[in-house]
Protein backbone atom coordinates (compact mmCIF):
# COMPACT_ATOMS: atom_id res chain seq x y z
CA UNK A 1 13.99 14.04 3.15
CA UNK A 2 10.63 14.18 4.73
CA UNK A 3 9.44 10.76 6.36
CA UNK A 4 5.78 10.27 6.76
CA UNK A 5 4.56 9.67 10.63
CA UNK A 6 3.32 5.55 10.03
CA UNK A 7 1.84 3.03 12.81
CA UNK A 8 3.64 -0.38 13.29
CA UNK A 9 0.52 -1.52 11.24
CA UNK A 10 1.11 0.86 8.34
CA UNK A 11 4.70 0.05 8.11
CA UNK A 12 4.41 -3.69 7.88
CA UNK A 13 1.90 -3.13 5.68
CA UNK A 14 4.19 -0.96 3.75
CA UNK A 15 6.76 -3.37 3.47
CA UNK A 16 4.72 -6.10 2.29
CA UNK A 17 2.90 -4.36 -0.32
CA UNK A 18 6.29 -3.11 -1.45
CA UNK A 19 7.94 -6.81 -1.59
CA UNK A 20 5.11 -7.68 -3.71
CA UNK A 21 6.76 -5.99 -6.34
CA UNK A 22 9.90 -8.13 -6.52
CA UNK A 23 11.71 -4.08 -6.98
CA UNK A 24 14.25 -2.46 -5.32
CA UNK A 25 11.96 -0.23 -2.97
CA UNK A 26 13.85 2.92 -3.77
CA UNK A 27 11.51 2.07 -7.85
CA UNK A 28 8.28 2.84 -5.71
CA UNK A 29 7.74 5.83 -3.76
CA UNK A 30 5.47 6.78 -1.40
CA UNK A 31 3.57 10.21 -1.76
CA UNK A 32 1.17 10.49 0.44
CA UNK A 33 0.15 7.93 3.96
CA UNK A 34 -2.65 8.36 6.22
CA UNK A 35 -4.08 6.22 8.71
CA UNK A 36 -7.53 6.53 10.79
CA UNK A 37 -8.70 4.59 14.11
CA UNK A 38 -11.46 1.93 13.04
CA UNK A 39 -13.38 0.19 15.08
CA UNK A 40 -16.58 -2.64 15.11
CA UNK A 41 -18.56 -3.98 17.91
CA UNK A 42 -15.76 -6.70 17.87
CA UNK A 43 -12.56 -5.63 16.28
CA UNK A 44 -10.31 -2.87 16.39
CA UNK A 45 -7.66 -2.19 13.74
CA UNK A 46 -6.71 0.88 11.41
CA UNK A 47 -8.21 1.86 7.82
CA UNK A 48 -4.68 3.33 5.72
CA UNK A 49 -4.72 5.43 2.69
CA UNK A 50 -1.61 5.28 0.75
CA UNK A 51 -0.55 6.95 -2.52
CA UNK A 52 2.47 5.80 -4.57
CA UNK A 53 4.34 7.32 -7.19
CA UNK A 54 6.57 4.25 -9.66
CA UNK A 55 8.79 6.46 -12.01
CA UNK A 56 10.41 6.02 -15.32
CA UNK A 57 10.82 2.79 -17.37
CA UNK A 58 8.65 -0.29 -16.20
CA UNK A 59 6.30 1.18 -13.93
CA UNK A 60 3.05 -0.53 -15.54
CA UNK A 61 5.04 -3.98 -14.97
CA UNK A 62 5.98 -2.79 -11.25
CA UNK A 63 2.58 -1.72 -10.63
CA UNK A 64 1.21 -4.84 -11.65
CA UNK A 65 3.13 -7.02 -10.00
CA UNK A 66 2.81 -4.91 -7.00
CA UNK A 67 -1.14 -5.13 -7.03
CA UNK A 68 -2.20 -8.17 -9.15
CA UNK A 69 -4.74 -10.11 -7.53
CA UNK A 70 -3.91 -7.41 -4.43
CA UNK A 71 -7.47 -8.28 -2.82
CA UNK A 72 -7.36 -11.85 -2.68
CA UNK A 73 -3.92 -11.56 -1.10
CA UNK A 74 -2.72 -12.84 2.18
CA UNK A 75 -0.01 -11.08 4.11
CA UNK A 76 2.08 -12.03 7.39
CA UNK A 77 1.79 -9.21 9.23
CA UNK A 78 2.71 -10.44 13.24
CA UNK A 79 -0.38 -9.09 15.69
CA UNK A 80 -2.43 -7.99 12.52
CA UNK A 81 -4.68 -9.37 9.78
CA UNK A 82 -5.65 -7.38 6.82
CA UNK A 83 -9.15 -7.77 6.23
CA UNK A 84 -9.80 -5.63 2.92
CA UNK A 85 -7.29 -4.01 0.63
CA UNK A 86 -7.68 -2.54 -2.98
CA UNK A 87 -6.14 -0.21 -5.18
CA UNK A 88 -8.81 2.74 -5.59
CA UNK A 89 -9.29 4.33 -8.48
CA UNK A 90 -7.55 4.17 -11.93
CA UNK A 91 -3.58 4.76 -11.87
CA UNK A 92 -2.43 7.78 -13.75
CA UNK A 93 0.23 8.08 -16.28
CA UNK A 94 1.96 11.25 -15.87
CA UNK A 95 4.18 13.03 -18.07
CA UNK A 96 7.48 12.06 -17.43
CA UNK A 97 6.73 8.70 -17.99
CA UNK A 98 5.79 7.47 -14.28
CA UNK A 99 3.04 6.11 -12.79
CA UNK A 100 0.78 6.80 -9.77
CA UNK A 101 -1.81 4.82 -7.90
CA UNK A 102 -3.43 4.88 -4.43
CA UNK A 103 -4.13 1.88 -2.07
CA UNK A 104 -6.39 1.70 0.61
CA UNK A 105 -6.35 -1.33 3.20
CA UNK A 106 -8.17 -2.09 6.62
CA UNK A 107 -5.85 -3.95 9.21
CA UNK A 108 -7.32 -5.48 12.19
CA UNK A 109 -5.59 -6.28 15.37
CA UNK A 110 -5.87 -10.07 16.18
């Protein structure tokens, strides 16, 4: 198994988005993580791209309780505050029945 290089932001992130489902986390994988630098005048946190791949039976219900209301969400993440998130795009339904979706979130060190 391949494991995805992740910053202590990205993985908390990770794990909170993932306990949002209420889902054993091995019922969402992750495809595809990538995570830039940002910065403002002010503030200085990371922008993360994440793909996510829910297969088999019940994936619209996991990926709605996974991002319902997503961006008016608050999350405990210690040393970080998450200042935009969104699912981007339209999820796709793929053959064999599973779903995929990609978030995209800004963290900001505080």
């Amino acid at each position: 198994m391949n494991r995805l290089a992740m910053s202590r932001a990205g993985a908390a992130l990770l794990r909170a988005l993932l306990a949002r489902a209420l889902v054993n986390r091995d019922r969402i994988l992750l495809t595809h993580y990538r995570s830039t630098d940002w910065q403002s005048l002010t503030f200085v946190g990371e922008r993360h791209e994440m793909q996510f791949r829910i297969p088999g039976p019940g994936a619209n219900e996991i990926f709605k309780m996974m991002t319902s209301d997503l961006s008016d969400s608050e999350f405990a993440i210690p040393g970080q505050l998450v200042a935009d998130v969104l699912v981007y795009g339209k999820p796709s339904h793929e053959r064999d029945g599973s779903l995929s979706f990609a978030i995209e979130a800004l963290t900001i060190e505080n």
